[in-house]
PDB file of N, CA and C in Angstrom:
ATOM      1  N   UNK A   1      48.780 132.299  84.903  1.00  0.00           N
ATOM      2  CA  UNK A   1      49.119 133.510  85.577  1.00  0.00           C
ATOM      3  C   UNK A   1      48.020 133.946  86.516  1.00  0.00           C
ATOM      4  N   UNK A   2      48.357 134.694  87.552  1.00  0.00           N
ATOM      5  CA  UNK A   2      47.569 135.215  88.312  1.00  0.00           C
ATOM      6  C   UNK A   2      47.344 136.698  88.158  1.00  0.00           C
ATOM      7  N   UNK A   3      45.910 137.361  88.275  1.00  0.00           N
ATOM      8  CA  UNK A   3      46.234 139.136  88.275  1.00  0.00           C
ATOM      9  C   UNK A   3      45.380 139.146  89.674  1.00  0.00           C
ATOM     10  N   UNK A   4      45.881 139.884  90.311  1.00  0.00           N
ATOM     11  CA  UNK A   4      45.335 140.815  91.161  1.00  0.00           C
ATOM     12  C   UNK A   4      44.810 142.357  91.060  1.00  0.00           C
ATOM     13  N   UNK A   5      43.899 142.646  91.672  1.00  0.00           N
ATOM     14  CA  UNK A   5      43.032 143.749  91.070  1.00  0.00           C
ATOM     15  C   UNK A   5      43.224 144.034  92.621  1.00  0.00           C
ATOM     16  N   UNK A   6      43.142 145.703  93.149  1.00  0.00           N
ATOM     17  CA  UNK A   6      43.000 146.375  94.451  1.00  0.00           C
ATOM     18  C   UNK A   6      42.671 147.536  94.820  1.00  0.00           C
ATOM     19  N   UNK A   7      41.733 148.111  95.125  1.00  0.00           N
ATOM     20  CA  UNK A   7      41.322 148.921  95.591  1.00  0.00           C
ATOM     21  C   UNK A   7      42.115 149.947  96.498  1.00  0.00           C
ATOM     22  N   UNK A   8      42.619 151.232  96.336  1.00  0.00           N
ATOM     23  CA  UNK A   8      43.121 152.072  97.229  1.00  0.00           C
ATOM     24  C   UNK A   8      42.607 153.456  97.786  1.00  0.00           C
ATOM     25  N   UNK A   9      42.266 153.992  98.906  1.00  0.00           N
ATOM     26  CA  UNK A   9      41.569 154.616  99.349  1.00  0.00           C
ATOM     27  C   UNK A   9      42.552 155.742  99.648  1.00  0.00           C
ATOM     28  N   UNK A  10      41.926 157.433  98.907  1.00  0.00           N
ATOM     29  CA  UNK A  10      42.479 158.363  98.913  1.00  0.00           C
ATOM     30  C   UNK A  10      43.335 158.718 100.419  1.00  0.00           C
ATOM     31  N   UNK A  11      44.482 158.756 100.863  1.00  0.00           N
ATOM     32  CA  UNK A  11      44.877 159.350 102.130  1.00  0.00           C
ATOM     33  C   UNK A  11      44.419 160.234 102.485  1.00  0.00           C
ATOM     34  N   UNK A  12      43.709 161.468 102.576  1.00  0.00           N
ATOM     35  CA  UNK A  12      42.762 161.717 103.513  1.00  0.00           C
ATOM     36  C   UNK A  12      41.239 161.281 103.797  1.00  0.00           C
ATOM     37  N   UNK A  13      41.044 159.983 103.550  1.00  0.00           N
ATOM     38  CA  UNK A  13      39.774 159.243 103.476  1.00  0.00           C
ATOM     39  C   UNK A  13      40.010 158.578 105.128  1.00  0.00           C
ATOM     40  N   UNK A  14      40.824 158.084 105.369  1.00  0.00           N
ATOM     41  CA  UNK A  14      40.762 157.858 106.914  1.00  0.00           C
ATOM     42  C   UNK A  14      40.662 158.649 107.974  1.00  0.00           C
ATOM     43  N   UNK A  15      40.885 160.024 107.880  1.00  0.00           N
ATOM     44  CA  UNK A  15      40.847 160.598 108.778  1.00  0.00           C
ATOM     45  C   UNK A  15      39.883 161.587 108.696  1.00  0.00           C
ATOM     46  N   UNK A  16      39.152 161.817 107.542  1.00  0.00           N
ATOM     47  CA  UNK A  16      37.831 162.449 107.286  1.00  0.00           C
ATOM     48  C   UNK A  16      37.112 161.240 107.744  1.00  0.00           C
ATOM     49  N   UNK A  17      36.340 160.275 107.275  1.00  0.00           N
ATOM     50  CA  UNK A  17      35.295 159.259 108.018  1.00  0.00           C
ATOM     51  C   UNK A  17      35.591 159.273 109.526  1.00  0.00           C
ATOM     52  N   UNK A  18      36.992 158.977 110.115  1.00  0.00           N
ATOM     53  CA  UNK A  18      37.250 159.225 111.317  1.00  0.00           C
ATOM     54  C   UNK A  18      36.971 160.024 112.423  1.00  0.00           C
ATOM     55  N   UNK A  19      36.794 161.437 111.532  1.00  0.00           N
ATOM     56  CA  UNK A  19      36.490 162.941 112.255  1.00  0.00           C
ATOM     57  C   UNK A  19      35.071 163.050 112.263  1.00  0.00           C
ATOM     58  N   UNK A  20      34.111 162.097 111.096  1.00  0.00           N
ATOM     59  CA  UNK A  20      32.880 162.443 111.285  1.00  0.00           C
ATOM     60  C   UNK A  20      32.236 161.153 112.614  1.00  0.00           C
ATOM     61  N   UNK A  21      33.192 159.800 112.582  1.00  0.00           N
ATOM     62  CA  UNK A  21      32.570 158.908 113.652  1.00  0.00           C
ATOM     63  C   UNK A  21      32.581 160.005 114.884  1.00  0.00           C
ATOM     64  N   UNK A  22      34.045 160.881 115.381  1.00  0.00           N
ATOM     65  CA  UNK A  22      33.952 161.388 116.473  1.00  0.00           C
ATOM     66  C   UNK A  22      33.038 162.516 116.894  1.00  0.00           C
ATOM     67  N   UNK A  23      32.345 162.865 115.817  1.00  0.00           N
ATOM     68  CA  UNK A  23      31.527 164.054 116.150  1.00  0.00           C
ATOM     69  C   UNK A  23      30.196 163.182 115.763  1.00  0.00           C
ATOM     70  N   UNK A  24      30.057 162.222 116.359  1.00  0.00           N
ATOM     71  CA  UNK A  24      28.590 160.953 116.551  1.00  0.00           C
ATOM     72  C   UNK A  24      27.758 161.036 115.050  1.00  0.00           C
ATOM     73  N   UNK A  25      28.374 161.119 113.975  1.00  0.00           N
ATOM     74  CA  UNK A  25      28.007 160.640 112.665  1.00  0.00           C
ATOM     75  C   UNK A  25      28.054 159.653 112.536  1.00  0.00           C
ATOM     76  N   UNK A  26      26.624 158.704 112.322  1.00  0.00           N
ATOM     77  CA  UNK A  26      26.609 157.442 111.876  1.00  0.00           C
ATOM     78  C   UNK A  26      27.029 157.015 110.570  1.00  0.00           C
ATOM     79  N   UNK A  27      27.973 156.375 110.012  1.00  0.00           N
ATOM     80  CA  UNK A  27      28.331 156.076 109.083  1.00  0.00           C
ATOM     81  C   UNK A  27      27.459 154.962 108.000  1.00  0.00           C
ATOM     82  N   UNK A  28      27.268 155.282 106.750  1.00  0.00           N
ATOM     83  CA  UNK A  28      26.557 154.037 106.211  1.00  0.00           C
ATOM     84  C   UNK A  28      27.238 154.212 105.085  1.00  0.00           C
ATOM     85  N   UNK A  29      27.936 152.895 104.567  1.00  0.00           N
ATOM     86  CA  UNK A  29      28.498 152.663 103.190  1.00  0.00           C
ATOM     87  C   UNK A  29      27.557 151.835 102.265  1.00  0.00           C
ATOM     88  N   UNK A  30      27.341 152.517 101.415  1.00  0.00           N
ATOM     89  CA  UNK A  30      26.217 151.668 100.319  1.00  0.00           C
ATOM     90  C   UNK A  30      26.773 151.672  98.972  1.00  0.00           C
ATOM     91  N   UNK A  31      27.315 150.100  98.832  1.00  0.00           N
ATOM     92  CA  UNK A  31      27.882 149.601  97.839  1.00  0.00           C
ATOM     93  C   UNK A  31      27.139 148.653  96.827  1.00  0.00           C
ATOM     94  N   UNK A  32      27.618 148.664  95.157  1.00  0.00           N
ATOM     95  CA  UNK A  32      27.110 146.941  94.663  1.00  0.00           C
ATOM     96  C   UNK A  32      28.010 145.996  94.665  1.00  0.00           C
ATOM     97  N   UNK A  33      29.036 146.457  95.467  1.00  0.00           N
ATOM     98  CA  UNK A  33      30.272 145.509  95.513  1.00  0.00           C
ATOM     99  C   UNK A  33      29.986 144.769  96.284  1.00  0.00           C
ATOM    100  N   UNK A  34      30.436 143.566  96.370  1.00  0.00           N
ATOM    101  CA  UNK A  34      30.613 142.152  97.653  1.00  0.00           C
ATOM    102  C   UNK A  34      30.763 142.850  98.682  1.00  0.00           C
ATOM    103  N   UNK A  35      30.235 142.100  99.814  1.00  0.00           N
ATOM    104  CA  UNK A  35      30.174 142.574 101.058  1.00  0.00           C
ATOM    105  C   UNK A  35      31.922 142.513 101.602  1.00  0.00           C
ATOM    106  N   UNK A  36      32.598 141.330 100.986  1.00  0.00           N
ATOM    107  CA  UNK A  36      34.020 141.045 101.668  1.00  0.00           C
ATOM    108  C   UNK A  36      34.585 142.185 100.499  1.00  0.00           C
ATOM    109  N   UNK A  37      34.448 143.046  99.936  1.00  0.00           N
ATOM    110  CA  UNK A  37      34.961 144.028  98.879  1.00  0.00           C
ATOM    111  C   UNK A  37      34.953 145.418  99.708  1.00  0.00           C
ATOM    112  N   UNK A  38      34.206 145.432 100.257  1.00  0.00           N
ATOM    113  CA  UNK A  38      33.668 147.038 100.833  1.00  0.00           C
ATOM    114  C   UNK A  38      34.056 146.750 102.212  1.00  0.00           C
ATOM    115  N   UNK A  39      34.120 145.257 103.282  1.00  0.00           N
ATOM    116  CA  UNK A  39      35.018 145.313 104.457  1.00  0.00           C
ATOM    117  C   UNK A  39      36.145 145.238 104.389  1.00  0.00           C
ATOM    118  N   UNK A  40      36.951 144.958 103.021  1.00  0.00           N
ATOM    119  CA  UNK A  40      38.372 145.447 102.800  1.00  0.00           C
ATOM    120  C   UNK A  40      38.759 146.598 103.270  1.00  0.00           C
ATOM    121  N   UNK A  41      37.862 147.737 102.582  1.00  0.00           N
ATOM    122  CA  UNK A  41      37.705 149.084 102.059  1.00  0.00           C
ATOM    123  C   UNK A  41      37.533 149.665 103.841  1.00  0.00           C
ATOM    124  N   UNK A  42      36.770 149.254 104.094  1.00  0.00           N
ATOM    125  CA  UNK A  42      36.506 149.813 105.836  1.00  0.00           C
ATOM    126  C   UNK A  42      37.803 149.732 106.703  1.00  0.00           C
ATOM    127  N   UNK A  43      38.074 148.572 106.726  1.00  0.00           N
ATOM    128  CA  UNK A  43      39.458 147.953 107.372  1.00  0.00           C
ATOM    129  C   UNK A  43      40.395 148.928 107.079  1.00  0.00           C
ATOM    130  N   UNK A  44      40.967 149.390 105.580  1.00  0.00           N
ATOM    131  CA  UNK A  44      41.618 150.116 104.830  1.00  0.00           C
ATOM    132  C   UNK A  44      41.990 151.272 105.850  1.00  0.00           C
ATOM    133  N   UNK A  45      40.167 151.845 105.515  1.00  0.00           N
ATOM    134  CA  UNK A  45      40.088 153.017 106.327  1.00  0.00           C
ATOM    135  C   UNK A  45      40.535 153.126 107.904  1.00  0.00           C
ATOM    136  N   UNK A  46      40.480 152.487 108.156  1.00  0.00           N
ATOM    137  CA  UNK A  46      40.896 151.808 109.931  1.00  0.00           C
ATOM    138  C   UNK A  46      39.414 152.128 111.256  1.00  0.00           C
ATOM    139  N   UNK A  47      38.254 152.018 110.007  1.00  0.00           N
ATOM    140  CA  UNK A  47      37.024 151.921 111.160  1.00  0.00           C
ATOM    141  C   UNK A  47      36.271 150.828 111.624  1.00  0.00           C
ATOM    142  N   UNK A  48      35.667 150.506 112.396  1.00  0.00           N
ATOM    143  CA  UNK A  48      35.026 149.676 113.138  1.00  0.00           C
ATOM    144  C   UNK A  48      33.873 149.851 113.268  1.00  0.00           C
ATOM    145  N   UNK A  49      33.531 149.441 112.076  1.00  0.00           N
ATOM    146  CA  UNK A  49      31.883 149.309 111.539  1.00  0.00           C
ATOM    147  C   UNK A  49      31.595 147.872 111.173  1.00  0.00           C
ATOM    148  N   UNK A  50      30.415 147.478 111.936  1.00  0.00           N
ATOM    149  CA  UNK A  50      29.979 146.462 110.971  1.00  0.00           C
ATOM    150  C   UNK A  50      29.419 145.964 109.954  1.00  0.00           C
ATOM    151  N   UNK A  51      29.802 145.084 109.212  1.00  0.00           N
ATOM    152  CA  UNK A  51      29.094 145.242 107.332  1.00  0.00           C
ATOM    153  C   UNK A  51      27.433 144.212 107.729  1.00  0.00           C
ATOM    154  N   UNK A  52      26.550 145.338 107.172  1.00  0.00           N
ATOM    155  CA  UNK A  52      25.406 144.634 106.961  1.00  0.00           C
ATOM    156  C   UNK A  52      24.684 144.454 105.520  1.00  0.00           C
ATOM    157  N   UNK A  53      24.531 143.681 104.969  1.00  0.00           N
ATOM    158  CA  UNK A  53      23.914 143.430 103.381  1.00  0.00           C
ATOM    159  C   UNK A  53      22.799 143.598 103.689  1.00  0.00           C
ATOM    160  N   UNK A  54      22.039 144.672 103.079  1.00  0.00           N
ATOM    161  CA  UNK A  54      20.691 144.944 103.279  1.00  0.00           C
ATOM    162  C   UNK A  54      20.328 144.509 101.160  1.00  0.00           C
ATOM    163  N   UNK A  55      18.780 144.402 101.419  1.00  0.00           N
ATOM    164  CA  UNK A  55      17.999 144.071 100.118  1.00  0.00           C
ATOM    165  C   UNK A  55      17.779 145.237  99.286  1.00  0.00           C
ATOM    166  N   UNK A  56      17.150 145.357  98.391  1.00  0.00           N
ATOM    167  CA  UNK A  56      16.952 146.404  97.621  1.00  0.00           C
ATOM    168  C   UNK A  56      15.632 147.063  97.786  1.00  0.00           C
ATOM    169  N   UNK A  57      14.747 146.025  99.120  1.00  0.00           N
ATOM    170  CA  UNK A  57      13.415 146.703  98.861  1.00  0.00           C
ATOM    171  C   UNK A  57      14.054 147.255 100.467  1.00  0.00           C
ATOM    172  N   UNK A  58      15.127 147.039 101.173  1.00  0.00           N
ATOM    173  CA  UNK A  58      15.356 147.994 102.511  1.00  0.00           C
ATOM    174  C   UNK A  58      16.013 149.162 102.113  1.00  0.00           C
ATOM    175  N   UNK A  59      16.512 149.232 101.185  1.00  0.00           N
ATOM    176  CA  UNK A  59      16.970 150.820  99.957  1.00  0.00           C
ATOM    177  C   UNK A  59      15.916 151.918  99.865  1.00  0.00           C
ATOM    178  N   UNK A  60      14.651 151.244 100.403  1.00  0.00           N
ATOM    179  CA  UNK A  60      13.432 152.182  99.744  1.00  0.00           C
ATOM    180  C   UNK A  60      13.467 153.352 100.549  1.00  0.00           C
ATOM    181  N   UNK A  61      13.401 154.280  99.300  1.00  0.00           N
ATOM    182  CA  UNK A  61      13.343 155.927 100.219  1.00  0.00           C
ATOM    183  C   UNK A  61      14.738 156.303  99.957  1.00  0.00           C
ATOM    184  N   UNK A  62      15.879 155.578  99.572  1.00  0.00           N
ATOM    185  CA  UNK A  62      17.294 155.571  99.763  1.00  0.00           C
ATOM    186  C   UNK A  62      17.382 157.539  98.883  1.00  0.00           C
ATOM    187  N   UNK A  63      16.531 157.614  97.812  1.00  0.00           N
ATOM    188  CA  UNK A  63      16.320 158.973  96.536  1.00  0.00           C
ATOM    189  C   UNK A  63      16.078 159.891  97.568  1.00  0.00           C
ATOM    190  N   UNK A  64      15.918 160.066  98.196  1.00  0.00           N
ATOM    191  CA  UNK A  64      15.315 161.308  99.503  1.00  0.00           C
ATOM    192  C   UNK A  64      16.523 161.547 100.183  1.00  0.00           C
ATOM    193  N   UNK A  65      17.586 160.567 101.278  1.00  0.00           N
ATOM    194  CA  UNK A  65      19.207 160.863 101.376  1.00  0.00           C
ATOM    195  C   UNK A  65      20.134 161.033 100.658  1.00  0.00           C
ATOM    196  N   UNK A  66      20.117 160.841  98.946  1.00  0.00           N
ATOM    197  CA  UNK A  66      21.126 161.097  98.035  1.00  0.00           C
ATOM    198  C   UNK A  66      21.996 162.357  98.310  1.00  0.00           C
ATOM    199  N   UNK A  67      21.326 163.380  99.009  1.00  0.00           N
ATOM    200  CA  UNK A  67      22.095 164.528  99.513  1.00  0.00           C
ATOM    201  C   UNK A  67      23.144 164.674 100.289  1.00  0.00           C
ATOM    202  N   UNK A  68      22.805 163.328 100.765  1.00  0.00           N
ATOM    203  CA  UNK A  68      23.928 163.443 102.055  1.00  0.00           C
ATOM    204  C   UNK A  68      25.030 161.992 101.668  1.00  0.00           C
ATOM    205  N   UNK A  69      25.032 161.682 100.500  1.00  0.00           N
ATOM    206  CA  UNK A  69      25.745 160.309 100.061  1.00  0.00           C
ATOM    207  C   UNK A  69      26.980 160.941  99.364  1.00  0.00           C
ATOM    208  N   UNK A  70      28.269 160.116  99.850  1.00  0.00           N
ATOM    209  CA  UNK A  70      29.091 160.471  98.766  1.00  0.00           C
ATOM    210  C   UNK A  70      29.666 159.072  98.008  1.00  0.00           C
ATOM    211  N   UNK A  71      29.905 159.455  96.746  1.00  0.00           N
ATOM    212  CA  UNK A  71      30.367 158.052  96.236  1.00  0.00           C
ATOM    213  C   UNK A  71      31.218 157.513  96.082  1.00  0.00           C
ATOM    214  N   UNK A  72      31.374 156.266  96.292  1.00  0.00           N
ATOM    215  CA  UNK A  72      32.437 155.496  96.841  1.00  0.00           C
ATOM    216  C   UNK A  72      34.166 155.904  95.606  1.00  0.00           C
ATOM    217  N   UNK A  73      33.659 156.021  94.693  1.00  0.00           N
ATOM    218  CA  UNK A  73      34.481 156.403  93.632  1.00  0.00           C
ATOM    219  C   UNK A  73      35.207 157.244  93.924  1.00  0.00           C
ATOM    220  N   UNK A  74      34.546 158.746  94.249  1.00  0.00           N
ATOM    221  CA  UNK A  74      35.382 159.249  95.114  1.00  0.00           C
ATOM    222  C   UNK A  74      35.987 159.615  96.287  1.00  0.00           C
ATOM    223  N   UNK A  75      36.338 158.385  96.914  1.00  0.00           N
ATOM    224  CA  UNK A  75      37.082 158.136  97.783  1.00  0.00           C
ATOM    225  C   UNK A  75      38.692 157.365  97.323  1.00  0.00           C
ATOM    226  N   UNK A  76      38.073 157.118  96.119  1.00  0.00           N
ATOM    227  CA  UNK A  76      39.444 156.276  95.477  1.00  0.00           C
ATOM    228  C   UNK A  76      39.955 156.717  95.145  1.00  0.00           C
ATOM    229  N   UNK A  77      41.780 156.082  94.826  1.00  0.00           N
ATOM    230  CA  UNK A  77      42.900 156.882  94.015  1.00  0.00           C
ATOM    231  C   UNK A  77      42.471 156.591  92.623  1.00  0.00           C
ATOM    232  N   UNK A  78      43.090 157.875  92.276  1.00  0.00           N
ATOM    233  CA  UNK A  78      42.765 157.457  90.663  1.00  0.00           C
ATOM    234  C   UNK A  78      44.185 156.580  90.256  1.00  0.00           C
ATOM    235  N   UNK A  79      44.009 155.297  89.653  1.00  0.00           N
ATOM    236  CA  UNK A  79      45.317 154.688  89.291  1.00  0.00           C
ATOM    237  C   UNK A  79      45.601 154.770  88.123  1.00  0.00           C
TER     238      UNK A  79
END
């Protein structure tokens, strides 16, 4: 048998990230998911960002923006 597992992104999640690209908010998604996991998730959203895998020592300082992070969790449906 096969299972498939999928990720679904709350309906107003596209058009909130959307409203902040147009008012020149740089977007940064910081995931521990696979990089092809989280450009699903972008696509989803319908933005045009490119996925970059950064290291854990380019994270450094990441505790100082936690203010301005939201987590990916909630962006999801609850299933």
């Amino acid at each position: 048998g096969l299972v498939s597992l999928r990720d679904t992104l709350r309906p107003e999640v596209q058009k909130t990230l959307s409203s902040f690209v147009e008012a020149g908010i740089q977007l940064k998604i910081i995931s521990g998911d696979h990089a092809e996991t989280v450009a699903a998730l972008v696509k989803q959203a319908g933005l045009e960002i490119g996925i970059k895998v950064v290291s854990g020592e380019e994270l450094t300082g990441i505790y100082a923006l936690q203010k301005h992070l939201v987590p990916l969790d909630d962006l999801l449906e609850d299933n």
